[in-house]
Protein backbone atom coordinates (compact mmCIF):
# COMPACT_ATOMS: atom_id res chain seq x y z
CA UNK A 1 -88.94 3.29 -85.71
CA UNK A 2 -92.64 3.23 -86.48
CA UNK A 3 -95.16 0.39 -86.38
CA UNK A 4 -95.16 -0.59 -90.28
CA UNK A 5 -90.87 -0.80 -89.86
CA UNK A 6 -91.44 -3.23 -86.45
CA UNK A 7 -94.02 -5.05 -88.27
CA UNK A 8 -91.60 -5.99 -91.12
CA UNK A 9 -88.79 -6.66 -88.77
CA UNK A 10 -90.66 -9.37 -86.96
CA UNK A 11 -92.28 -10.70 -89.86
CA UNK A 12 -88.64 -11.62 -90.54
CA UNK A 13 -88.45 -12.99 -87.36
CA UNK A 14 -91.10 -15.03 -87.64
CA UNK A 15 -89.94 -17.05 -90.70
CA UNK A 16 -88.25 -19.39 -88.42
CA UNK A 17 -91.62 -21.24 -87.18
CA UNK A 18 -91.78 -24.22 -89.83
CA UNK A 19 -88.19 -25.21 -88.74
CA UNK A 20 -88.83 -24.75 -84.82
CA UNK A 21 -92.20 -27.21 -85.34
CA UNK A 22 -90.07 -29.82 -87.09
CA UNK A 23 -87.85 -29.59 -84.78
CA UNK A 24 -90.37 -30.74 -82.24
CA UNK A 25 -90.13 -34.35 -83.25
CA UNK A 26 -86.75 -34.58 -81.75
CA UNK A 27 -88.07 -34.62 -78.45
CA UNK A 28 -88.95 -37.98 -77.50
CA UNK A 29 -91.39 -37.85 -74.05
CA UNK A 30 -93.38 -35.59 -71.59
CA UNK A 31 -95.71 -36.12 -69.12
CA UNK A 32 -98.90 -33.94 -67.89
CA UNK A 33 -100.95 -33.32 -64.92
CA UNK A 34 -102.83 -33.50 -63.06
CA UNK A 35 -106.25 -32.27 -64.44
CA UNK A 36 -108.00 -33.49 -67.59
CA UNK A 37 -111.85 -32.84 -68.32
CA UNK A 38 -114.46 -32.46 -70.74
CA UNK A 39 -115.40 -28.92 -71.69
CA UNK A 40 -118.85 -28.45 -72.47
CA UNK A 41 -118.99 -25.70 -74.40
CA UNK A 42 -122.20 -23.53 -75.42
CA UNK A 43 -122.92 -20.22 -76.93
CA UNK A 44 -125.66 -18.51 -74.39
CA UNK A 45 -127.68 -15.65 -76.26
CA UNK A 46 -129.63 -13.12 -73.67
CA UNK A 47 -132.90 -14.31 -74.83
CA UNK A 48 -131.60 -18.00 -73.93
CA UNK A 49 -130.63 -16.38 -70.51
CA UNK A 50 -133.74 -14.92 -69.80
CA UNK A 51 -136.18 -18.25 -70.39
CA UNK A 52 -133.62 -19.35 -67.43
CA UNK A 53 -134.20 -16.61 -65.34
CA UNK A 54 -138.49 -16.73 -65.85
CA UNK A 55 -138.27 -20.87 -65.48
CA UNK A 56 -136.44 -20.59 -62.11
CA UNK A 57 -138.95 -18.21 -61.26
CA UNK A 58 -135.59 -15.74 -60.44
CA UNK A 59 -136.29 -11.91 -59.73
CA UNK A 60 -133.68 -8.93 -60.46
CA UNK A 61 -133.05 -8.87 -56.78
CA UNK A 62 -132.71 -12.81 -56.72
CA UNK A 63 -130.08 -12.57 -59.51
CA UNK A 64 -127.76 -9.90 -57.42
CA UNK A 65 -128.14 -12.07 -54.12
CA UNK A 66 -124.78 -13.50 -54.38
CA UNK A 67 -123.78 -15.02 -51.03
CA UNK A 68 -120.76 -17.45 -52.15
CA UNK A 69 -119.32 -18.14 -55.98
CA UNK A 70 -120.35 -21.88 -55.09
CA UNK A 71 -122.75 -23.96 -57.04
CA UNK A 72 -125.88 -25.35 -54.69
CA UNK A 73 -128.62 -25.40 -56.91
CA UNK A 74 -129.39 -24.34 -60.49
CA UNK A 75 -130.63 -20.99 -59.45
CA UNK A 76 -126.82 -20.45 -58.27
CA UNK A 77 -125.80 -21.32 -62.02
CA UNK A 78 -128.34 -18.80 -63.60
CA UNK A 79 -126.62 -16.42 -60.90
CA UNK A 80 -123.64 -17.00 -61.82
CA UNK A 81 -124.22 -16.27 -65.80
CA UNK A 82 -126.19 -13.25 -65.12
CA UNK A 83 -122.90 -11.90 -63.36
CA UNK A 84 -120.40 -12.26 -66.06
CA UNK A 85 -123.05 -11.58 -68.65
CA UNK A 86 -124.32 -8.14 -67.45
CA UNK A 87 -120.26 -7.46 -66.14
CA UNK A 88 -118.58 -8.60 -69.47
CA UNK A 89 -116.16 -11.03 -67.11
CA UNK A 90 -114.84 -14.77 -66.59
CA UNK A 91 -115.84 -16.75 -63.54
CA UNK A 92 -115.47 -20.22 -62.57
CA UNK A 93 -118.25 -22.08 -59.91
CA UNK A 94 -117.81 -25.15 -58.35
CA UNK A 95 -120.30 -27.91 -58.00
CA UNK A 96 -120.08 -31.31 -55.98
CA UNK A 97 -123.77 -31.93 -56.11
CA UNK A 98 -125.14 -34.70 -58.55
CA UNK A 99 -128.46 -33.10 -58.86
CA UNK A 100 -126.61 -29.88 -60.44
CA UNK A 101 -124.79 -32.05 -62.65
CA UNK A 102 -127.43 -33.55 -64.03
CA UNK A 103 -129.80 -30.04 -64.09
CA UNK A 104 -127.17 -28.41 -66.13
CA UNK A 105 -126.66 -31.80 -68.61
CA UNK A 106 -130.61 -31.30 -68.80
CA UNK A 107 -131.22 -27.53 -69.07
CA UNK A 108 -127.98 -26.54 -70.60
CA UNK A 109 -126.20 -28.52 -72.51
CA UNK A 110 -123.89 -27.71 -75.36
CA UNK A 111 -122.95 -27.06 -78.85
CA UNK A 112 -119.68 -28.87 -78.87
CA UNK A 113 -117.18 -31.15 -76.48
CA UNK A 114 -113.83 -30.95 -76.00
CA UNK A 115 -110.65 -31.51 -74.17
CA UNK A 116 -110.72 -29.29 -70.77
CA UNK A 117 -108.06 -29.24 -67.84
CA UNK A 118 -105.05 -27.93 -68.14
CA UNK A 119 -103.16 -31.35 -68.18
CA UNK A 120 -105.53 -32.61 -70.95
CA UNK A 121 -105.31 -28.81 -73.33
CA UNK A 122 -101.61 -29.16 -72.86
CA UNK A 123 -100.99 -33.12 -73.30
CA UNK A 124 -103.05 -32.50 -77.03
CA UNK A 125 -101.31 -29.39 -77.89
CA UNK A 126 -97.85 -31.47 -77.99
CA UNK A 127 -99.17 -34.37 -79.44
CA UNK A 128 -100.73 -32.37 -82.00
CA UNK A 129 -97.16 -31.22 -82.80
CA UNK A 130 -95.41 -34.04 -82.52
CA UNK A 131 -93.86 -34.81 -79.76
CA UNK A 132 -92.32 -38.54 -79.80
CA UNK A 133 -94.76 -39.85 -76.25
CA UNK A 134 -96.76 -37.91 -74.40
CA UNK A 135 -98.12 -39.62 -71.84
CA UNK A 136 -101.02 -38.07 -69.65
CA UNK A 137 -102.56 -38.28 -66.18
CA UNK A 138 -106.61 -38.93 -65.89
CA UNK A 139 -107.99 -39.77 -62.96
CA UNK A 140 -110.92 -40.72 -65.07
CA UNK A 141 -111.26 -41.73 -68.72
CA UNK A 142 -114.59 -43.09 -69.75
CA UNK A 143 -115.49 -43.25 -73.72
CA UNK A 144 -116.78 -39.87 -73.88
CA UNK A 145 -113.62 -38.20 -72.02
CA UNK A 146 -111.59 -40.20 -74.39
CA UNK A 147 -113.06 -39.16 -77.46
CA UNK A 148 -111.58 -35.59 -76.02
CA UNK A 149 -108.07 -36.61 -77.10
CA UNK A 150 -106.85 -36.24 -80.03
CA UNK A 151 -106.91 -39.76 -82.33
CA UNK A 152 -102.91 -39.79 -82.77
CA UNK A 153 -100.99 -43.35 -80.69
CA UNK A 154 -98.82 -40.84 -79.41
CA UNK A 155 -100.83 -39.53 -77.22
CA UNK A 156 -100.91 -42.01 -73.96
CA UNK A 157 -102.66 -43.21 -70.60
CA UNK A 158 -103.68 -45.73 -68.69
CA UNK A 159 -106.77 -48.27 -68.95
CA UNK A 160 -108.68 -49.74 -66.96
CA UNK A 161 -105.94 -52.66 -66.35
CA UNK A 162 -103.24 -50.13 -65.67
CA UNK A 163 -102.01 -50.81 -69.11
CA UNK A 164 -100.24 -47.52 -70.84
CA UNK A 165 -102.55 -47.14 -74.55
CA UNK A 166 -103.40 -44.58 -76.99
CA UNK A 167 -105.29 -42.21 -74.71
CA UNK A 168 -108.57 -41.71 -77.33
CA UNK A 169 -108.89 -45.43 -77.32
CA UNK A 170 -109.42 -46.47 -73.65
CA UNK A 171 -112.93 -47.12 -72.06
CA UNK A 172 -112.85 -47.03 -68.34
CA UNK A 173 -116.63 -47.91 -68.31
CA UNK A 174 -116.74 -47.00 -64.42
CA UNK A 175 -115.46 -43.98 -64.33
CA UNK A 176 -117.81 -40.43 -64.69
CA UNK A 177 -117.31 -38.29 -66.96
CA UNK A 178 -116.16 -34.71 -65.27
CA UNK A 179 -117.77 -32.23 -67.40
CA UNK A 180 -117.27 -28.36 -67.18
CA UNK A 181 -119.43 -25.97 -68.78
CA UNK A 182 -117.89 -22.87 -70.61
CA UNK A 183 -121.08 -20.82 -70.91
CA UNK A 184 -120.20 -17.79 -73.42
CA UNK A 185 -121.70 -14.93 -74.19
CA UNK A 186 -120.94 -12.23 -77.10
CA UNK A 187 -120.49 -8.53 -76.25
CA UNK A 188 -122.94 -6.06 -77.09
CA UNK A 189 -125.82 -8.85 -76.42
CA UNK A 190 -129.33 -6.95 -74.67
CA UNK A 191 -131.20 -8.73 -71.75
CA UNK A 192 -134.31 -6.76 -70.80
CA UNK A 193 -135.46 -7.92 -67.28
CA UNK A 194 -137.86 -5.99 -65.28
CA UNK A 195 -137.95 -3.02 -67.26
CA UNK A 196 -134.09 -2.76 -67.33
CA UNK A 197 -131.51 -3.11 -69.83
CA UNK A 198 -128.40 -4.90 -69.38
CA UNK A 199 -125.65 -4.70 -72.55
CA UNK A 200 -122.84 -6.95 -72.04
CA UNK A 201 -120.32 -5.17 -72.26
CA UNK A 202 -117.53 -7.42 -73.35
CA UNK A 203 -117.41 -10.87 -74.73
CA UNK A 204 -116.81 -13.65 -72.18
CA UNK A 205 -117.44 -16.90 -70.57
CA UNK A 206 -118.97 -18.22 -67.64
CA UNK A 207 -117.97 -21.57 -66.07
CA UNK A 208 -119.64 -24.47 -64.21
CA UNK A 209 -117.64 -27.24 -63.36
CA UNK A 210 -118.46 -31.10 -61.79
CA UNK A 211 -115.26 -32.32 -61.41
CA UNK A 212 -115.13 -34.16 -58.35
CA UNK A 213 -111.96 -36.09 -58.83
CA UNK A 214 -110.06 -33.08 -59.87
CA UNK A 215 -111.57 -31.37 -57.06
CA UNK A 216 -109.89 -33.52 -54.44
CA UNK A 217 -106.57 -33.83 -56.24
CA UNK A 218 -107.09 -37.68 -56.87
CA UNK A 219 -103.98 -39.61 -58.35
CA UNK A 220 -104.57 -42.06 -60.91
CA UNK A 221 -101.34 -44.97 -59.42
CA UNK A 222 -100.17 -46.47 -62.66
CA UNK A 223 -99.41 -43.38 -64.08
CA UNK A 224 -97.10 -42.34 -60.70
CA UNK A 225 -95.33 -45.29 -61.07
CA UNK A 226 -94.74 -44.67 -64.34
CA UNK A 227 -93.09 -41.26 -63.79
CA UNK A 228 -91.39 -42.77 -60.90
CA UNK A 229 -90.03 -45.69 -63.80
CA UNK A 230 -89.48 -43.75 -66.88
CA UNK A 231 -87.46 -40.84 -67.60
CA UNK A 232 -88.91 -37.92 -69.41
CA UNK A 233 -87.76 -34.38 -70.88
CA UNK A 234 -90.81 -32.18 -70.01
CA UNK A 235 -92.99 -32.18 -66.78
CA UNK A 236 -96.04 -30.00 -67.19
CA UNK A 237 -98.25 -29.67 -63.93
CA UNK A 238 -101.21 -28.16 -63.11
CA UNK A 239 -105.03 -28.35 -61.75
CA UNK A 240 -103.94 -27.06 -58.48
CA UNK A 241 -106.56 -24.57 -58.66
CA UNK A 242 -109.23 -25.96 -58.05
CA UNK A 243 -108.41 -27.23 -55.05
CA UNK A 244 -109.75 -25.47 -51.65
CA UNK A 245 -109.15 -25.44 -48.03
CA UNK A 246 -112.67 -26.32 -46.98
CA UNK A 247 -111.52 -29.87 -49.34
CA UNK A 248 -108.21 -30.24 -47.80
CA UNK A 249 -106.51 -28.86 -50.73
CA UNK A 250 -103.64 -27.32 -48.74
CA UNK A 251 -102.79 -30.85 -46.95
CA UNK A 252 -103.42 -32.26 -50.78
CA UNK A 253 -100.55 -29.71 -51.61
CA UNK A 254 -98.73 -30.99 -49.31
CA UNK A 255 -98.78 -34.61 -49.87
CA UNK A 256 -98.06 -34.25 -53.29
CA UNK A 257 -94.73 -32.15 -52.31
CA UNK A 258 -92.40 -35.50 -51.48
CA UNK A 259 -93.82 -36.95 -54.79
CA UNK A 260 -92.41 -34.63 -57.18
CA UNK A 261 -89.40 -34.03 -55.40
CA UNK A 262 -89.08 -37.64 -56.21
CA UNK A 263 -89.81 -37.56 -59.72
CA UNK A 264 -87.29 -34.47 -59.94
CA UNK A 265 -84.70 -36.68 -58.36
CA UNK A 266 -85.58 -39.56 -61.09
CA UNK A 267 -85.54 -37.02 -64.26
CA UNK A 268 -83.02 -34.24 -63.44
CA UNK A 269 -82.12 -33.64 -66.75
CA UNK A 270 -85.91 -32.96 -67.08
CA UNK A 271 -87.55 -29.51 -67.27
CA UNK A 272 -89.96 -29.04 -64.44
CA UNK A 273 -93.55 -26.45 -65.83
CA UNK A 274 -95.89 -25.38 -63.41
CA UNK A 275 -98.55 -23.23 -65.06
CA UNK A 276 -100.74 -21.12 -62.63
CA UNK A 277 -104.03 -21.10 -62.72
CA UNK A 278 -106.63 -18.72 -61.50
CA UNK A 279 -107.16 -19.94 -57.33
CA UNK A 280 -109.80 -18.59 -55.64
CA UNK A 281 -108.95 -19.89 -52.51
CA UNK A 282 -105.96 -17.78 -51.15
CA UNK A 283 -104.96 -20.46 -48.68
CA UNK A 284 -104.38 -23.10 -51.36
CA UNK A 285 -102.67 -20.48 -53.96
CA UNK A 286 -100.35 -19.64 -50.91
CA UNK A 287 -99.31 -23.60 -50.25
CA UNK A 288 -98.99 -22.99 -54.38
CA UNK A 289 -96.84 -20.33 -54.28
CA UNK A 290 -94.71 -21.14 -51.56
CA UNK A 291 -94.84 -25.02 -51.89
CA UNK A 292 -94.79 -26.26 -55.40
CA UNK A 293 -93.30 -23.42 -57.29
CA UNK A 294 -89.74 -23.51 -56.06
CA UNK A 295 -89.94 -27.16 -56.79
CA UNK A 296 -90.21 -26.32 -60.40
CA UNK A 297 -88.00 -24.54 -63.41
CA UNK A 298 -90.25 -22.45 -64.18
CA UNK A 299 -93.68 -20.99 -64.23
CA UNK A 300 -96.46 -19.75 -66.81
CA UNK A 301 -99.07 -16.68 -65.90
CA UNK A 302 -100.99 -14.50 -67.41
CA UNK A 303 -102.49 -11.30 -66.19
CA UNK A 304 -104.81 -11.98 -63.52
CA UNK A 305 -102.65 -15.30 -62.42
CA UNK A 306 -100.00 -12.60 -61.84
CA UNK A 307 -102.04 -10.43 -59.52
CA UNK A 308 -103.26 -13.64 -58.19
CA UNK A 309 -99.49 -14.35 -57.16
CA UNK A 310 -98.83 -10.67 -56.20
CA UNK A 311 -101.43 -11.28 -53.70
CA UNK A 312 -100.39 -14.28 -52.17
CA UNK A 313 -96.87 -12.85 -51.60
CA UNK A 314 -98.80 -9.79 -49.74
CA UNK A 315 -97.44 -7.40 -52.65
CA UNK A 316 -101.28 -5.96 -52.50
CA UNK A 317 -100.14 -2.27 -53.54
CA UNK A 318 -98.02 -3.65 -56.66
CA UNK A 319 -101.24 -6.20 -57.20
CA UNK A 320 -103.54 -3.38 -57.14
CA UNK A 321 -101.61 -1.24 -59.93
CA UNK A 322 -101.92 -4.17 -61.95
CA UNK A 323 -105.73 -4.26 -61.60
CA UNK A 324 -105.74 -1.04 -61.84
CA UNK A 325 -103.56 -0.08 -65.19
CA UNK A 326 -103.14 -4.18 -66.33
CA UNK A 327 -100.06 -2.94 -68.29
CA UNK A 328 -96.43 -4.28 -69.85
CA UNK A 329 -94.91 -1.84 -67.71
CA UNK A 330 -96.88 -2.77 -64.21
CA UNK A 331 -96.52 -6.72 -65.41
CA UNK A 332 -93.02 -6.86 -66.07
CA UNK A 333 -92.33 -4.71 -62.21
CA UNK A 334 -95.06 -7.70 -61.17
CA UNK A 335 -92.79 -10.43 -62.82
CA UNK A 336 -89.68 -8.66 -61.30
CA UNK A 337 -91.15 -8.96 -57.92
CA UNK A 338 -92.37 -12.70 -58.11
CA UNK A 339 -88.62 -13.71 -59.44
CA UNK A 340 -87.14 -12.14 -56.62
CA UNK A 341 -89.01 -13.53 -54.19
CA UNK A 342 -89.65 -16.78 -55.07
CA UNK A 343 -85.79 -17.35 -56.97
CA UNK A 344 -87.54 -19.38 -59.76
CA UNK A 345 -85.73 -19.69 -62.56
CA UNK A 346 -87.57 -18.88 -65.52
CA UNK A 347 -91.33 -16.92 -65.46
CA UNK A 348 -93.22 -16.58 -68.32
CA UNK A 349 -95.91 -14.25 -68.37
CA UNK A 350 -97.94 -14.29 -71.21
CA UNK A 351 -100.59 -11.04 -72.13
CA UNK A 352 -102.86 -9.60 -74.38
CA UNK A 353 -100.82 -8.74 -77.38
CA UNK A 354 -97.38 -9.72 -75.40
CA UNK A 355 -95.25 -12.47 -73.79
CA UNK A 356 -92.59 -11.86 -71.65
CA UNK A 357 -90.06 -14.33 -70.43
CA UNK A 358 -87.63 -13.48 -67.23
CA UNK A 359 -85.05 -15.94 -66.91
CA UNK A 360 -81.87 -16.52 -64.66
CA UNK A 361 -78.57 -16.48 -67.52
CA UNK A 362 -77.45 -19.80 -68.24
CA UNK A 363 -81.16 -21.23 -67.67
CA UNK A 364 -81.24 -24.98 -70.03
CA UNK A 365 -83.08 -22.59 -72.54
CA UNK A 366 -80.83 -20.12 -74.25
CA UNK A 367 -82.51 -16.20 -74.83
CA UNK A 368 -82.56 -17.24 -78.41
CA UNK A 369 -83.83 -20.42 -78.00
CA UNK A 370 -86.66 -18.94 -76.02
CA UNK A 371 -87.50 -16.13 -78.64
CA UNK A 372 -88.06 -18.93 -81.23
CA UNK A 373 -90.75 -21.19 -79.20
CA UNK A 374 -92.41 -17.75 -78.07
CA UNK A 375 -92.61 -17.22 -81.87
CA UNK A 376 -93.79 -20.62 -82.57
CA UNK A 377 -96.66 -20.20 -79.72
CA UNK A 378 -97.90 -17.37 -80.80
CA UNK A 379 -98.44 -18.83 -84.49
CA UNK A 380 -99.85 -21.82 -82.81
CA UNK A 381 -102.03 -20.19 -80.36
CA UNK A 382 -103.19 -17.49 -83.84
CA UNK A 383 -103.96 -21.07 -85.32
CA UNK A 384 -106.03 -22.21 -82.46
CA UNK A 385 -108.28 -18.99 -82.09
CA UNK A 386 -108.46 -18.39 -85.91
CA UNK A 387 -109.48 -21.92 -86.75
CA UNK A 388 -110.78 -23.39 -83.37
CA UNK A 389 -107.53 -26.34 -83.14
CA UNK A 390 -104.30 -26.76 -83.82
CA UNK A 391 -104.80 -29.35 -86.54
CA UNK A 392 -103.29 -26.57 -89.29
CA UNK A 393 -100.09 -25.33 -86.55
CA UNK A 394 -99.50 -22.90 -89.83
CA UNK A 395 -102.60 -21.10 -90.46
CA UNK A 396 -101.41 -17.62 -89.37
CA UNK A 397 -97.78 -18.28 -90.48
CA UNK A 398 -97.15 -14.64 -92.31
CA UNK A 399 -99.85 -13.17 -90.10
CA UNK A 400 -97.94 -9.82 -88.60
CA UNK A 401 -97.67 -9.10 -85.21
CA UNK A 402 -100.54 -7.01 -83.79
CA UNK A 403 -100.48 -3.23 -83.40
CA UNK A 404 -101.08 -4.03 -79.62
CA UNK A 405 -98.23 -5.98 -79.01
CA UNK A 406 -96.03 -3.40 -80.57
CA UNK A 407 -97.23 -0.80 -79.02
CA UNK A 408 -96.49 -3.13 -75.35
CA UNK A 409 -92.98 -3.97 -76.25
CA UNK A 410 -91.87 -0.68 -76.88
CA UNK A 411 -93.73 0.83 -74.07
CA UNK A 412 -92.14 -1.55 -71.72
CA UNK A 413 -88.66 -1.26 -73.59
CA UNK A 414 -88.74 2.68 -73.21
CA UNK A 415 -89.38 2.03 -69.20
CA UNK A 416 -86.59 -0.18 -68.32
CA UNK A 417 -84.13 1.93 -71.01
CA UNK A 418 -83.85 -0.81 -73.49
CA UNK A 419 -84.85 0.99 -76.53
CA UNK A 420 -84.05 -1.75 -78.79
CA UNK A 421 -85.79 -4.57 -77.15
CA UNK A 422 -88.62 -4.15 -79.25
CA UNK A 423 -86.52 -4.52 -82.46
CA UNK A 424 -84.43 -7.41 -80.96
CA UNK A 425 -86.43 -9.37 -78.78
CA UNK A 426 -83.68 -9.92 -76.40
CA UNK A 427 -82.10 -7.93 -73.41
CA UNK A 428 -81.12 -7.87 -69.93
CA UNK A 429 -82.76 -6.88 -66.89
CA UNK A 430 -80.54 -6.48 -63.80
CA UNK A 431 -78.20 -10.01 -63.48
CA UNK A 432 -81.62 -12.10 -65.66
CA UNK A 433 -82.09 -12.35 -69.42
CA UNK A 434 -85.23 -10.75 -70.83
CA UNK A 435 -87.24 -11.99 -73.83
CA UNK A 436 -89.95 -10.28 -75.34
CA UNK A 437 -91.88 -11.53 -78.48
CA UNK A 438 -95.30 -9.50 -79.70
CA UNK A 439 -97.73 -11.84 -80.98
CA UNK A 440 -100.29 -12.56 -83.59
CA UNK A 441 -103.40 -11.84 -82.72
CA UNK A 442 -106.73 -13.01 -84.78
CA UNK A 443 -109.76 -10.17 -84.62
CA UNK A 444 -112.50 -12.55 -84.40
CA UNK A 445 -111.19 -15.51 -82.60
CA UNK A 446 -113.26 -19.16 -82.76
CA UNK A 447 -112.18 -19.90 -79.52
CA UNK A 448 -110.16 -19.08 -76.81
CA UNK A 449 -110.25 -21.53 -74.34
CA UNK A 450 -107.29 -23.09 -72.95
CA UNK A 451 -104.89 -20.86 -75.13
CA UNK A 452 -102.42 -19.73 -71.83
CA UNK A 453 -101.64 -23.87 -71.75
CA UNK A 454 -100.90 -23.82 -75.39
CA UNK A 455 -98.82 -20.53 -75.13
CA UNK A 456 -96.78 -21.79 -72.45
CA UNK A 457 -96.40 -25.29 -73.22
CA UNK A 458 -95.38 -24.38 -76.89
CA UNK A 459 -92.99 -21.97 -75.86
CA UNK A 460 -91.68 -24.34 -73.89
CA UNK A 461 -90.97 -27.15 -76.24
CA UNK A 462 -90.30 -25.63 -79.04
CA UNK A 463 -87.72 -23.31 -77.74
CA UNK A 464 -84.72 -25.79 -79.38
C-alpha cells in the first residue's frame, strides 16, 4: 500500500479525536510531581553569542575547555551554548550558585515565561483539557511561578497556609522563583570567531537551570498528605532527573520509595506514570530504573531516555545501535529489552514521527483504547508546536500523518512480520499487545519544549 493510501486510512482514524477530548471530562482527579519551574525562554542569534564570548573576554580555546557540564560561573554558561550551538544538540547545566542566577537574569534574560518541569508541563496539559481536579506539587510558588499556570480553578495547589487553591492564584511571597533558561538557537545560524566559521548545524536548545529545590528533591507536606487523604485516577511523576549522587539523590530515591508505595496502597484503582527524563548521573538513573519504575504502571521515553535506560541496565551494545542508527526497528528491540527486564507493564516510547506502546494483555487500558489517546496526543502535541499551547487542542485536527511516521511504522511492521500493523495500528508482539500510531508532525514548529510530557500524559488520559 503506498503512502497517499496510509495517509487516507489514518486520516480516518483520526476522526475520533473530538470525541476522545470530550471524553476527558469524565475523569474527575490526578495528581503531578514532583518538579514545577519557570522556563525562561530566549531565542539566541550567533551575533548575540558572540558579544558573550568578547564580554567574558573567552578565547576559541577557552570555549572547548570543558572540564564538567556544571555551571560555576558565567563563562561556564557561554561554554555551554557555544557547545550545542556549533554541535546542533540539547544540553542541560546545573547551577546552585546565586551569583549565576542572578548573571544570567542580568545578561540573558528572555523573550517569554512559561510553565517548566515536568510536573508543572503535564499538570497544565490536563487542565487545559479538562480534567475534573488536577492538583499539583510545587515546592515553591511565588507570583511569578504562578502566573506559569494556566488561569482555569481546576488547576490546584497549595498556599502559603497549606490551603488547596487555584494554582495561578497563590502568592507564596517567600518562596524563589526556580527559573531555567531554554537558550535556542536556529540551524544554519554563522558565528565567526577567530577567523573560523561555525554553522549550526541543526536547530536546538541549550539549558541553564537554578532550581535548587528541585535539585534536592524537596517535598512540599500538604500536598503528601493530601495524596495520602484523597483518592485519585492518575499519578504522574517525575523530576527525578535532576537529581545527582554528589546531592544525595540516590538516598533521595530512596526515601521517597516507602512514600509511593503508600500512596499506591491508598489509590489502587489508580494508574501509576513515571515519565523518564534525560539523567546525567548514571548512579541516580540506576536507583531510577531499578527503584521507582517497578513501582509504577507504566513508563514514558523517548529516544535518548531509551538509550539512557539501555545503559543503566548494562545493555551498552543494544544502547549503542540506538545511537548509532536511532531507528523504529533498533527502538522497538530497545523497548523489548527494557519490558523484559524490568516486567513493567506498559512502556511508551514516543519518537520522531512515531509512538509506540508495549503493553502486557489485559493492562487497565485496552489496545484500542490506547490507539485513540495516542491519536489524541499527537493532535494535541501538532497543536502545541504549530501554535505554541494547547489553548486550540484542535488546530491540526485533519492534519495527515507525516511521511516520516509512515515510513517508521511500516519499517518496523516489515521487521517483526506484522505487515499490517501499519494499516491497523494494533498487533502482538510475543505474549504483549503492540500499538503503533504515526503522528502529525508541524514543519516549522513554535515550540517544542515539554512536548514528550504532553505526548505521554495525553495518551494516557485520553485513552477511554
Amino acid at each position: 500500500m503506498d503512502t497517499a493510501d496510509l495517509k487516507k486510512i489514518w486520516l480516518e482514524k483520526y476522526k475520533i479525536v473530538p470525541e476522545q477530548l470530550k471524553e476527558l471530562s469524565n475523569i474527575n482527579s490526578a495528581v503531578t510531581a514532583f518538579n514545577a519551574n519557570i522556563d525562561a525562554v530566549i531565542k539566541m542569534s550567533a551575533q548575540n553569542l558572540k558579544k558573550l564570548i568578547e564580554e567574558l573576554n573567552l578565547s576559541l580555546q577557552d570555549l572547548q575547555d570543558i572540564k564538567q557540564t556544571k555551571i560555576y560561573t558565567p563563562q561556564d554558561v557561554v561554554k555551554g551554548i557555544f557547545k550545542c550551538f556549533t554541535n546542533g544538540i540539547a544540553e542541560e547545566w546545573i547551577t546552585e550558585d546565586k551569583d549565576v542566577y542572578d548573571w544570567l537574569n542580568d545578561n540573558i534574560g528572555y523573550d517569554r515565561l512559561q510553565i517548566g518541569g515536568q510536573g508543572g508541563i503535564v499538570a497544565n496539559a490536563l487542565a487545559t483539557v479538562g480534567i475534573k481536579k488536577v492538583v499539583a506539587h510545587t515546592n515553591s510558588l511565588p507570583k511569578l511561578q504562578a502566573d506559569q499556570f494556566v488561569k482555569k480553578d481546576n488547576l490546584l495547589s497549595f498556599d502559603e497556609n497549606g490551603n488547596l487553591a487555584p494554582a495561578y492564584s497563590i502568592n507564596r511571597e517567600n518562596d524563589v522563583a526556580l527559573i531555567h533558561w531554554i537558550i535556542e538557537f536556529d540551524r544554519g545560524d554563522v558565528l565567526l570567531l577567530e577567523g573560523k566559521k561555525f554553522t549550526c548545524p541543526k536547530s536546538n536548545r541549550f539549558i541553564a537551570t537554578y532550581d535548587p529545590l528541585n535539585l534536592k528533591l524537596v517535598i512540599d507536606k500538604p500536598f503528601m498528605d493530601y495524596v495520602q487523604k484523597n483518592k485519585t485516577e492518575y499519578v504522574i511523576l517525575s523530576g527525578f532527573h535532576a537529581l545527582t549522587s554528589n546531592n544525595d539523590g540516590v538516598k533521595l530515591i530512596e526515601n521517597i520509595v516507602p512514600e509511593l508505595k503508600k500512596w499506591k496502597e491508598n489509590n489502587k484503582e489508580a494508574i501509576f506514570h513515571l515519565e523518564i527524563a534525560s539523567t546525567q548521573d548514571v548512579e541516580v538513573r540506576k536507583a531510577i530504573v531499578n527503584l521507582l519504575v517497578p513501582l509504577m504502571d507504566s513508563i514514558g521515553i523517548n529516544e535518548r531516555e531509551t538509550i539512557d535506560v539501555l545503559e543503566a541496565l548494562s545493555e551498552e551494545k543494544l544502547a549503542r545501535l540506538c545511537k548509532d542508527k536511532t531507528t523504529a526497528e533498533n527502538l522497538f528491540a530497545a523497548i523489548v529489552k527494557i519490558k523484559e527486564k524490568l516486567q513493567v507493564k506498559r512502556i511508551q516510547l514516543h519518537m520522531f514521527g512515531l509512538y509506540v506502546t508495549l503493553q502486557d494483555t489485559g493492562f487497565k487500558i485496552s489496545p484500542e483504547q490506547n490507539l485513540k489517546g495516542m491519536m489524541t496526543a499527537s493532535t494535541v502535541a501538532a497543536a502545541k508546536a504549530g501554535t505554541g499551547t494547547i489553548d486550540n487542542l484542535l488546530f491540526a485536527y485533519g492534519y495527515t500523518v507525516s511521511d516520516v511516521g509512515l515510513i517508521e511504522t511500516s519499517n518496523l511492521a516489515t521487521s517483526i512480520g506484522q505487515n499490517d500493523l501499519d494499516v491497523k495500528g494494533i498487533g502482538r508482539y510475543r505474549q504483549w499487545d503492540l500499538i503503533v500510531v504515526p503522528t502529525i508532525l508541524i514543519e516549522k514548529p513554535i515550540t517544542l519544549v515539554g512536548m514528550g510530557d504532553t505526548i505521554s500524559s495525553i495518551s494516557l488520559v485520553a485513552a477511554r
